[in-house]
Protein backbone atom coordinates (compact mmCIF):
# COMPACT_ATOMS: atom_id res chain seq x y z
CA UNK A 1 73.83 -30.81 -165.55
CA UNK A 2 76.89 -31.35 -163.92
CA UNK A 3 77.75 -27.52 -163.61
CA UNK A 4 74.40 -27.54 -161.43
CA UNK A 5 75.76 -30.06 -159.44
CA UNK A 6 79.00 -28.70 -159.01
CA UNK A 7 77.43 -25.17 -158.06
CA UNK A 8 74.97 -26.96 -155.86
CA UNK A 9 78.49 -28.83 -153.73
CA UNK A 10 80.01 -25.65 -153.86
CA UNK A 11 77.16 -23.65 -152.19
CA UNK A 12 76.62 -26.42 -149.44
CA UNK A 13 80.41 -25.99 -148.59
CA UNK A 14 80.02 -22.50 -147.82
CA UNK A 15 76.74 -22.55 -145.78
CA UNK A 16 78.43 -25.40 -143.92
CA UNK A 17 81.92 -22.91 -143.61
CA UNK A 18 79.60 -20.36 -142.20
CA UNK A 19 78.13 -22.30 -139.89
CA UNK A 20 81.47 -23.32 -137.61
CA UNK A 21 82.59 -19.77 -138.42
CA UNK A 22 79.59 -18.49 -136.75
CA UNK A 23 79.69 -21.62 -133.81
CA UNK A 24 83.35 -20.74 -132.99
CA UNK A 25 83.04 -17.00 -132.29
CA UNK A 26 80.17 -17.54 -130.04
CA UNK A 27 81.72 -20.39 -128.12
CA UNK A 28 85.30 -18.54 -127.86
CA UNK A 29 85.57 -14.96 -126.03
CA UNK A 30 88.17 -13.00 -126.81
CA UNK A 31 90.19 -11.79 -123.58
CA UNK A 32 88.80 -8.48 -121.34
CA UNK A 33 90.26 -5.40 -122.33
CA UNK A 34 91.34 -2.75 -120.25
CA UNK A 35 89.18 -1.41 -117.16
CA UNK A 36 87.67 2.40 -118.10
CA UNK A 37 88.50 5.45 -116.23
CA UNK A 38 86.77 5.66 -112.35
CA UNK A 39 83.80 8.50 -111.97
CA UNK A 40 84.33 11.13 -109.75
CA UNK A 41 83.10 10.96 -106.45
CA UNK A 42 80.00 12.58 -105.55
CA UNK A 43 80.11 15.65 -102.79
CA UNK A 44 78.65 15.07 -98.93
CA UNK A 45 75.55 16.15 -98.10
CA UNK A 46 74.80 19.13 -95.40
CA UNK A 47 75.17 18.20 -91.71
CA UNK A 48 71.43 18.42 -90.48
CA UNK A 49 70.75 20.31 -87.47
CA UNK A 50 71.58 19.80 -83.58
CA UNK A 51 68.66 17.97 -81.13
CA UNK A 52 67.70 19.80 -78.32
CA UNK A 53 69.71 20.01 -75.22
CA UNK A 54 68.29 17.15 -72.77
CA UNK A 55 66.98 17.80 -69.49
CA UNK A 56 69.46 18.67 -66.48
CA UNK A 57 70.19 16.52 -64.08
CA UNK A 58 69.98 16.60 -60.55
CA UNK A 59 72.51 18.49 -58.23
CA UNK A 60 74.86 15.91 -55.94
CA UNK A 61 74.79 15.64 -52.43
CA UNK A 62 76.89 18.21 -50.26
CA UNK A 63 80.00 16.63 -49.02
CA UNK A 64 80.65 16.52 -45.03
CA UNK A 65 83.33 18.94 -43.79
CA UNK A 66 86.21 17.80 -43.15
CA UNK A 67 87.87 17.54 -39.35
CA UNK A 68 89.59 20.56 -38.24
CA UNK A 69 93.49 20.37 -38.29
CA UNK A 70 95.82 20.10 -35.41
CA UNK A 71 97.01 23.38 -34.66
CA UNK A 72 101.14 23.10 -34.85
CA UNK A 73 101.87 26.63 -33.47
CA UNK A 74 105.12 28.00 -34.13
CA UNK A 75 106.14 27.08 -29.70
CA UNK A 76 105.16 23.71 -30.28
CA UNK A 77 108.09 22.79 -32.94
CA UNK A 78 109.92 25.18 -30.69
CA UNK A 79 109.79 22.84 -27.90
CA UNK A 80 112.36 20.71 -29.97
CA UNK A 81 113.18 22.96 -32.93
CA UNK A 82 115.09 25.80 -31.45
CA UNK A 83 118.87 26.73 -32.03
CA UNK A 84 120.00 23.95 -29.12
CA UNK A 85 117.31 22.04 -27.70
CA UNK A 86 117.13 19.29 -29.86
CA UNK A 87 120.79 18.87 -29.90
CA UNK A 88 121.25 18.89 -26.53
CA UNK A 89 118.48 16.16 -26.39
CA UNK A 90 120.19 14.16 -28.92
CA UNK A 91 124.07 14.70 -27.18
CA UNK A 92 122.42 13.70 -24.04
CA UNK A 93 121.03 10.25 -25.61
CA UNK A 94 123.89 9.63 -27.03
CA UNK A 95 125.46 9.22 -23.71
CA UNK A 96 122.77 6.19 -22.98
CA UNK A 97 124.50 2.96 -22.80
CA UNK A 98 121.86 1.64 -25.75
CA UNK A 99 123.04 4.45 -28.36
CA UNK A 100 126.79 3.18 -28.50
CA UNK A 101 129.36 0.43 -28.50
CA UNK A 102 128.44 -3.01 -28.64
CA UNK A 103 125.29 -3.50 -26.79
CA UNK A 104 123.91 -1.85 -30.79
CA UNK A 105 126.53 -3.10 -32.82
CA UNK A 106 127.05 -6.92 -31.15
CA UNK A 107 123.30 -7.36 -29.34
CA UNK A 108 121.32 -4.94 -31.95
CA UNK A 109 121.50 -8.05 -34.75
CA UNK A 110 121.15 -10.75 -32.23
CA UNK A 111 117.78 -12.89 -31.28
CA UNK A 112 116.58 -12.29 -27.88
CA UNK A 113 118.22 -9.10 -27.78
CA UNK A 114 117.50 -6.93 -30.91
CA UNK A 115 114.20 -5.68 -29.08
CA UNK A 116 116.16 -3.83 -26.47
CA UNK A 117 119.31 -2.95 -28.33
CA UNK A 118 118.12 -1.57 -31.33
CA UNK A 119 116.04 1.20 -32.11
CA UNK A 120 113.90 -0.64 -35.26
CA UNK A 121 113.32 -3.62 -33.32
CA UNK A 122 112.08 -2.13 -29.80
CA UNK A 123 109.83 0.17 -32.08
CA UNK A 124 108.56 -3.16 -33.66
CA UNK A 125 108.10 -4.69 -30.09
CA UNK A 126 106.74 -2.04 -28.44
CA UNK A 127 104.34 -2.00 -31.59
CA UNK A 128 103.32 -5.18 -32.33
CA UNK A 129 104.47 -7.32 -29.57
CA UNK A 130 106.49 -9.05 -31.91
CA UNK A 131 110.09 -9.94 -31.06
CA UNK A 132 111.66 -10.86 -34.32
CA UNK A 133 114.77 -9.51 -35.76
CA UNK A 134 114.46 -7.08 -38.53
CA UNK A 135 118.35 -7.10 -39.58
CA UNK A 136 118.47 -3.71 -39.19
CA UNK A 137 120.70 -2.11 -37.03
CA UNK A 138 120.22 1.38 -35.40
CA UNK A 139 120.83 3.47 -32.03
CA UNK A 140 117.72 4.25 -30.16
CA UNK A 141 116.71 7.82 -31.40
CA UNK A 142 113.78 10.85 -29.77
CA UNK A 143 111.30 8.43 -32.14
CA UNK A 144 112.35 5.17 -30.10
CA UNK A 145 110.41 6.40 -27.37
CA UNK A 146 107.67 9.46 -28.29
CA UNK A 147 104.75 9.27 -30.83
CA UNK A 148 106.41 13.11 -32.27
CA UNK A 149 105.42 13.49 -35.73
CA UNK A 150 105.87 9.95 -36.48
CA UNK A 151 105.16 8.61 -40.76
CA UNK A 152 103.14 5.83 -38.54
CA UNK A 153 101.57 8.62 -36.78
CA UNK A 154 101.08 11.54 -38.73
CA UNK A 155 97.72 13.07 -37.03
CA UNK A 156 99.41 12.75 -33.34
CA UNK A 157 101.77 15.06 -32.92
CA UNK A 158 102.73 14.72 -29.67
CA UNK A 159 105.38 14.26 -27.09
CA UNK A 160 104.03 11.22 -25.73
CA UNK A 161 105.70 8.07 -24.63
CA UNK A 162 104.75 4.88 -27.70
CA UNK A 163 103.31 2.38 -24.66
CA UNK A 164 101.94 3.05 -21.36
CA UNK A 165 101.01 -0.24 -20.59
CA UNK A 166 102.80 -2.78 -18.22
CA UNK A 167 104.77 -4.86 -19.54
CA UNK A 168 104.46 -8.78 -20.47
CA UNK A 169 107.81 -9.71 -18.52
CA UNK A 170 110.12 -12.60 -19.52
CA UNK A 171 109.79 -13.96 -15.98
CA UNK A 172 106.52 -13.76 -15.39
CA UNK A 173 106.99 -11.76 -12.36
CA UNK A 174 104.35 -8.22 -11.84
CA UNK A 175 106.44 -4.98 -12.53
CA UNK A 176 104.11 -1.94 -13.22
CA UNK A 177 103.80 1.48 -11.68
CA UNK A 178 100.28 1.06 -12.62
CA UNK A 179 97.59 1.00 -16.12
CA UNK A 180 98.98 4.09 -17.50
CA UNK A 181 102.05 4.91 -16.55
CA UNK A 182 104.18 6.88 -19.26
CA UNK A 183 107.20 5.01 -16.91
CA UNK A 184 106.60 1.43 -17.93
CA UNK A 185 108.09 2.03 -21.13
CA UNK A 186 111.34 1.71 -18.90
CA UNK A 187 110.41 -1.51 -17.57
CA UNK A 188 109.91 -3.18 -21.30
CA UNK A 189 113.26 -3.58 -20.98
CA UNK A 190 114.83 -3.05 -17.71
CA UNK A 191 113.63 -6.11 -16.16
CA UNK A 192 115.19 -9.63 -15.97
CA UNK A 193 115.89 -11.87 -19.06
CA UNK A 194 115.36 -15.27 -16.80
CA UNK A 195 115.79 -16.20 -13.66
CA UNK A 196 117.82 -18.67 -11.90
CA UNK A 197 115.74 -22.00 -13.30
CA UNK A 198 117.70 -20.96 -16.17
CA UNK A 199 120.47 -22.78 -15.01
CA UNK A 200 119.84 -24.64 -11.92
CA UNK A 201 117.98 -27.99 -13.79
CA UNK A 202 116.53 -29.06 -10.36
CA UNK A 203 115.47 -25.78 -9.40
CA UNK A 204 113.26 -27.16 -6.33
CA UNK A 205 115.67 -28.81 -4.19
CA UNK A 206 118.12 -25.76 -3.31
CA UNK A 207 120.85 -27.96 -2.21
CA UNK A 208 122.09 -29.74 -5.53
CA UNK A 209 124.79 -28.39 -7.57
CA UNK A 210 125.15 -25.81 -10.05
CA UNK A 211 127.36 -25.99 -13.13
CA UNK A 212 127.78 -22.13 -14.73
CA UNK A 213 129.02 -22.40 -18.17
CA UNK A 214 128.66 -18.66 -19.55
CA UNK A 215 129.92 -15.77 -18.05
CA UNK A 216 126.78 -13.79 -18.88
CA UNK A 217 124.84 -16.18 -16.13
CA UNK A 218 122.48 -13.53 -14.06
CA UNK A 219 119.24 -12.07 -14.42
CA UNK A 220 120.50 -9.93 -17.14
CA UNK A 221 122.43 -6.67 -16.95
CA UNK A 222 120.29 -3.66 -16.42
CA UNK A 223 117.16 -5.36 -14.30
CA UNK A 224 116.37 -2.70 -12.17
CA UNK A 225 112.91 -2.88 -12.83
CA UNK A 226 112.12 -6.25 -10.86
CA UNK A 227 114.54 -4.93 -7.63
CA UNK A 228 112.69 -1.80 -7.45
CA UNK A 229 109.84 -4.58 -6.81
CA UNK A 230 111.20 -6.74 -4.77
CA UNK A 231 111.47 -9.97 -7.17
CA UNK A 232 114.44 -11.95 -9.02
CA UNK A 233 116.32 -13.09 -5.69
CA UNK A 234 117.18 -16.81 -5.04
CA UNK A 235 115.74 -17.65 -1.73
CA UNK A 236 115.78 -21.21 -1.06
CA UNK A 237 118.79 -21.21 1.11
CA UNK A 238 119.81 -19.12 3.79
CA UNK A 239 117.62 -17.80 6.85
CA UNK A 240 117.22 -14.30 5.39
CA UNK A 241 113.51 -13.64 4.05
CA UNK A 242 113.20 -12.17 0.68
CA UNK A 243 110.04 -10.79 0.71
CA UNK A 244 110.37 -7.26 1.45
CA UNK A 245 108.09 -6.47 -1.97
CA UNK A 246 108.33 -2.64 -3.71
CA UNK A 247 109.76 0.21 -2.59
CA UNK A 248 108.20 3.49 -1.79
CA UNK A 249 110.33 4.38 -5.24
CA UNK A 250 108.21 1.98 -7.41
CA UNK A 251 104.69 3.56 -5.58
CA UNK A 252 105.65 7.34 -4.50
CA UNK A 253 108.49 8.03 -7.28
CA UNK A 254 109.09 6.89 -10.57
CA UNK A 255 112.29 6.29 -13.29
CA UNK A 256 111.37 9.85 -15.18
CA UNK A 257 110.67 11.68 -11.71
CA UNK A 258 114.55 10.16 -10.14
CA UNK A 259 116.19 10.05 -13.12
CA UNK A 260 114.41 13.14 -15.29
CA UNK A 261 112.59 15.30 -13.20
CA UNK A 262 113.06 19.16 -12.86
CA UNK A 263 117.17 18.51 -12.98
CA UNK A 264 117.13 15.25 -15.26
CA UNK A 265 118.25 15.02 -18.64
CA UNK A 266 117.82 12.31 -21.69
CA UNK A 267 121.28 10.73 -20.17
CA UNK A 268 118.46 9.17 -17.82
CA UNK A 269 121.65 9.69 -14.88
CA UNK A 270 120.05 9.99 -11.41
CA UNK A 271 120.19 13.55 -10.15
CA UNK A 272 120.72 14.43 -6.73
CA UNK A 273 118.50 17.54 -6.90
CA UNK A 274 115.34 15.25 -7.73
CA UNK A 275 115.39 13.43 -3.96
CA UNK A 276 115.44 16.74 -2.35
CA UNK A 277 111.09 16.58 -1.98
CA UNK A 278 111.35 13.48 -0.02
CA UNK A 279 114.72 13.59 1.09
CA UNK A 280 115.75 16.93 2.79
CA UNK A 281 118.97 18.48 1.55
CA UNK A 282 119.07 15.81 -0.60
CA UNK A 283 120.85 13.30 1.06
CA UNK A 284 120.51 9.96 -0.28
CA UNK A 285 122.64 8.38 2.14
CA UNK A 286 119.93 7.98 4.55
CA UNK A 287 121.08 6.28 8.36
CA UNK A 288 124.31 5.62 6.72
CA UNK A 289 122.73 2.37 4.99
CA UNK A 290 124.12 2.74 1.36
CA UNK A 291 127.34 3.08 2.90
CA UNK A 292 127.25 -0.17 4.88
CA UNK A 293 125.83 -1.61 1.73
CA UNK A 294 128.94 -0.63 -0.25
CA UNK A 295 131.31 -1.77 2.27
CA UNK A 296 129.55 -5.13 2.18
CA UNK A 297 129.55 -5.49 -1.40
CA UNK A 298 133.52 -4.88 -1.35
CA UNK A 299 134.18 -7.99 1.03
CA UNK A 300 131.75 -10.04 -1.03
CA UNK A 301 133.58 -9.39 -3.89
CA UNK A 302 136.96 -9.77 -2.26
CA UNK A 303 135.40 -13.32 -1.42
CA UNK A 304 134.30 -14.72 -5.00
CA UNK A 305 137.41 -13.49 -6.33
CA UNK A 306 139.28 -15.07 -4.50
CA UNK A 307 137.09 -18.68 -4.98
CA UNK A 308 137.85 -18.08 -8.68
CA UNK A 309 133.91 -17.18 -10.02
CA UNK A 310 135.68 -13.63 -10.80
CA UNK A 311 138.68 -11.99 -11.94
CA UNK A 312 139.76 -8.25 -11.72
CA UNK A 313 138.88 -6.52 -14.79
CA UNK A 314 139.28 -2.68 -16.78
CA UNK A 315 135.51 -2.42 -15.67
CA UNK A 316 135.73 -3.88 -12.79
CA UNK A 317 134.60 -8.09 -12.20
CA UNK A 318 134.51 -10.24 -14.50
CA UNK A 319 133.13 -13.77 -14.51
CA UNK A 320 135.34 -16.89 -15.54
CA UNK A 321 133.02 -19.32 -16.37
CA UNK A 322 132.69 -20.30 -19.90
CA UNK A 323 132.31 -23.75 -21.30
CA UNK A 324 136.06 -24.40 -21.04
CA UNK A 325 136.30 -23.42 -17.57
CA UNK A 326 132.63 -24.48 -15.63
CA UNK A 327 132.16 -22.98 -12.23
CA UNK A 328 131.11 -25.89 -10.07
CA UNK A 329 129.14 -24.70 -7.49
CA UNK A 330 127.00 -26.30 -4.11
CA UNK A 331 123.95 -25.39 -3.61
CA UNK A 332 124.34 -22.15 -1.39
CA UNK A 333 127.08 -21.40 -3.34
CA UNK A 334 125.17 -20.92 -6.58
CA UNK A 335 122.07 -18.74 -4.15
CA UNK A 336 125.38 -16.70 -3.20
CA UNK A 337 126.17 -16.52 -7.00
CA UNK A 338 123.04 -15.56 -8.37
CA UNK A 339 121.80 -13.28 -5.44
CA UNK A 340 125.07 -11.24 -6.09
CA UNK A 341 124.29 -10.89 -9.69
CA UNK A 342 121.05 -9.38 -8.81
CA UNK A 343 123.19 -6.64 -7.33
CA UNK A 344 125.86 -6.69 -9.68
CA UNK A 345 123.58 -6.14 -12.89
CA UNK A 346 122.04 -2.81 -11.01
CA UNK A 347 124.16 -0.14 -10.33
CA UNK A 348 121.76 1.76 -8.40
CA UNK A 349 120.53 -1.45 -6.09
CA UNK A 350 121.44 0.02 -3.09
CA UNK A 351 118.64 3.20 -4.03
CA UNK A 352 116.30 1.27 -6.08
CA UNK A 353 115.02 -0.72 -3.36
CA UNK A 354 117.04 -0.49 -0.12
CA UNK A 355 114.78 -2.79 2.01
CA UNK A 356 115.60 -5.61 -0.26
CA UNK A 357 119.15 -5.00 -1.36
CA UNK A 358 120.23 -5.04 2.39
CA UNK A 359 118.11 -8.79 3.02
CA UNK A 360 120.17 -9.62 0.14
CA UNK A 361 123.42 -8.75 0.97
CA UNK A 362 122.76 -10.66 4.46
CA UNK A 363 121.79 -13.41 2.48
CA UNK A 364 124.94 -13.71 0.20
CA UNK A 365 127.17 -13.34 3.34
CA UNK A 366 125.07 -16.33 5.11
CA UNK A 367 125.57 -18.70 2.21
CA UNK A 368 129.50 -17.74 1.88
CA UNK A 369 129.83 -17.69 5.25
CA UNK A 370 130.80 -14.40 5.98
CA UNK A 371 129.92 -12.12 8.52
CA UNK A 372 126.53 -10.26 8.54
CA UNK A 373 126.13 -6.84 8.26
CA UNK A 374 123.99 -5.12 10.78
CA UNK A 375 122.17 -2.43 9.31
């Protein structure tokens, strides 16, 4: 009896063994083991056939033609591009008073004057209308004045002048040889700065006083344009009218037909050959009047010297006013002053407009009291 019992514990030991045997492999995985080899990888299939070409399209719309081309023949560059022609153009410019010393080095940089003295600048002005300074600095060259075959310009090749128009003038005063005139391009610059309001500060009461503090006080050096017209003069003293309005040179001639022409050259120096049409043989000193006109201007000058406005230079006068050293001067002294500077700053005043240069001359001798010349 107690062997059965014993072998009945015994057996209920193991079944109870088994049975967390069996619980703790199901509940407890072992770890993974190691990953099998990869398949291979299968081969592509075929490319199936091309689809059928589409439809074409529609042709484009013919293009227009195109302008025709300037025809440059080999005697147009000739005109300039020959073994001396273009040098000789360029030697002869150089001997312009704008192409050297300081009125490019000094005035070419300066406000006021860069539009005249420099060859950027008076392209810009003559352009635009615009009168700044640019900063830089160059002698007027052949593309200062003509279109040529210009990078602003390429389709017109030409030998025209840039402007044609007349120009706006700094004194408000009309100077134009009319509304196309390849010649007012000279008068964009050779026409007065300012006239004398510029320094008279009760300009309409001719007898007060006149206090000159620079010795650049005129019109401006280089004028010409306004005498040829008959304007710029000081008339409110004296008894001398000063009206005698243009010359038959600013309606019958021209700058390019005087100072070009047939005989001229790019030096822009008056040549004697060009007055033969109107003036036979030549001679310029017509009834002896530029001579009297000389002779007059020599005594004048003798005169102011010797009041002190001018002094004996290497070029001939120079002023002595300057803010250190103010010329104080009445009334008909400063019309004397000024009306002499109208002269002064054009060396061809006694050509330019001889009517008016000799009414002028009478007038400076009234208000200095010198004799009058009798023409």
């Amino acid at each position: 009896m107690k062997n059965d019992t014993k072998g009945k514990i015994f057996l209920n030991f193991i079944a109870i063994l088994s049975f967390f045997l069996v619980f703790g492999l199901i509940g407890c995985e072992g770890p993974e083991g190691p990953a099998g080899p990869q398949g291979e990888k299968g081969d592509q299939g075929e490319q199936g056939p091309p689809g059928e070409d589409g439809a074409d399209g529609i042709n484009g719309v013919d293009g227009a033609d195109g302008a025709d081309g300037m025809d440059i023949t080999a005697s147009a560059c000739n005109r300039c591009h020959n073994d001396d022609e273009l040098v000789i153009k360029r030697y002869e410019l150089d001997m312009h008073d704008h192409v050297q010393g300081s009125s490019v080095a000094y005035a070419g940089a300066r406000p006021g004057c860069a539009r005249c003295h420099s060859h950027e600048d008076f392209r810009t002005f003559l352009q635009t209308g615009s009168d700044d300074v640019s900063g830089t600095v160059t002698p007027f060259n052949c593309k200062s004045c003509h279109t040529l075959h210009d990078d602003e310009n390429v389709d017109n090749f030409t030998y025209d002048v840039l402007v044609t128009d007349p120009p706006e003038t700094l004194t408000d005063v009309d100077i134009s040889f009319g509304a196309d005139a390849s010649t007012n391009l000279c008068l964009q610059c050779h026409q007065p700065r300012r006239d004398f309001t510029a320094y008279d500060s009760t300009p309409e009461d001719g007898s007060d006083p006149v206090t000159i503090t620079s010795s650049h006080a005129g019109p401006h050096y280089g004028q010409m344009g306004s005498n040829l017209f008959g304007f710029g003069a000081d008339d409110r003293n004296g008894s001398t009218p000063l009206d005698q309005g243009p010359m038959i040179h600013a309606t019958g001639a021209s700058c390019v037909s005087c100072h070009m022409g047939d005989y001229g050259d790019h030096n822009f120096e008056a040549v004697i050959d060009n007055c033969a049409p109107c003036h036979s043989g030549g001679d310029i000193d017509v009834n002896g009047a530029p001579t009297k006109m000389h002779d007059a201007i020599v005594l004048i000058e003798a005169e102011i010297v010797a009041r002190g406005w001018y002094s004996e230079g290497e070029d001939g006068l120079e002023s002595n006013a300057s803010s250190s050293n103010p010329l104080e001067l009445t009334g008909p002294e400063f019309t004397a002053f000024w009306n002499y500077n109208i002269i002064h700053a054009d060396h061809g005043a006694f050509y330019h407009n001889p009517p008016y240069a000799k009414a002028i001359i009478n007038n400076i001798e009234e208000n200095l009291g010198l004799t009058l010349t009798v023409w």
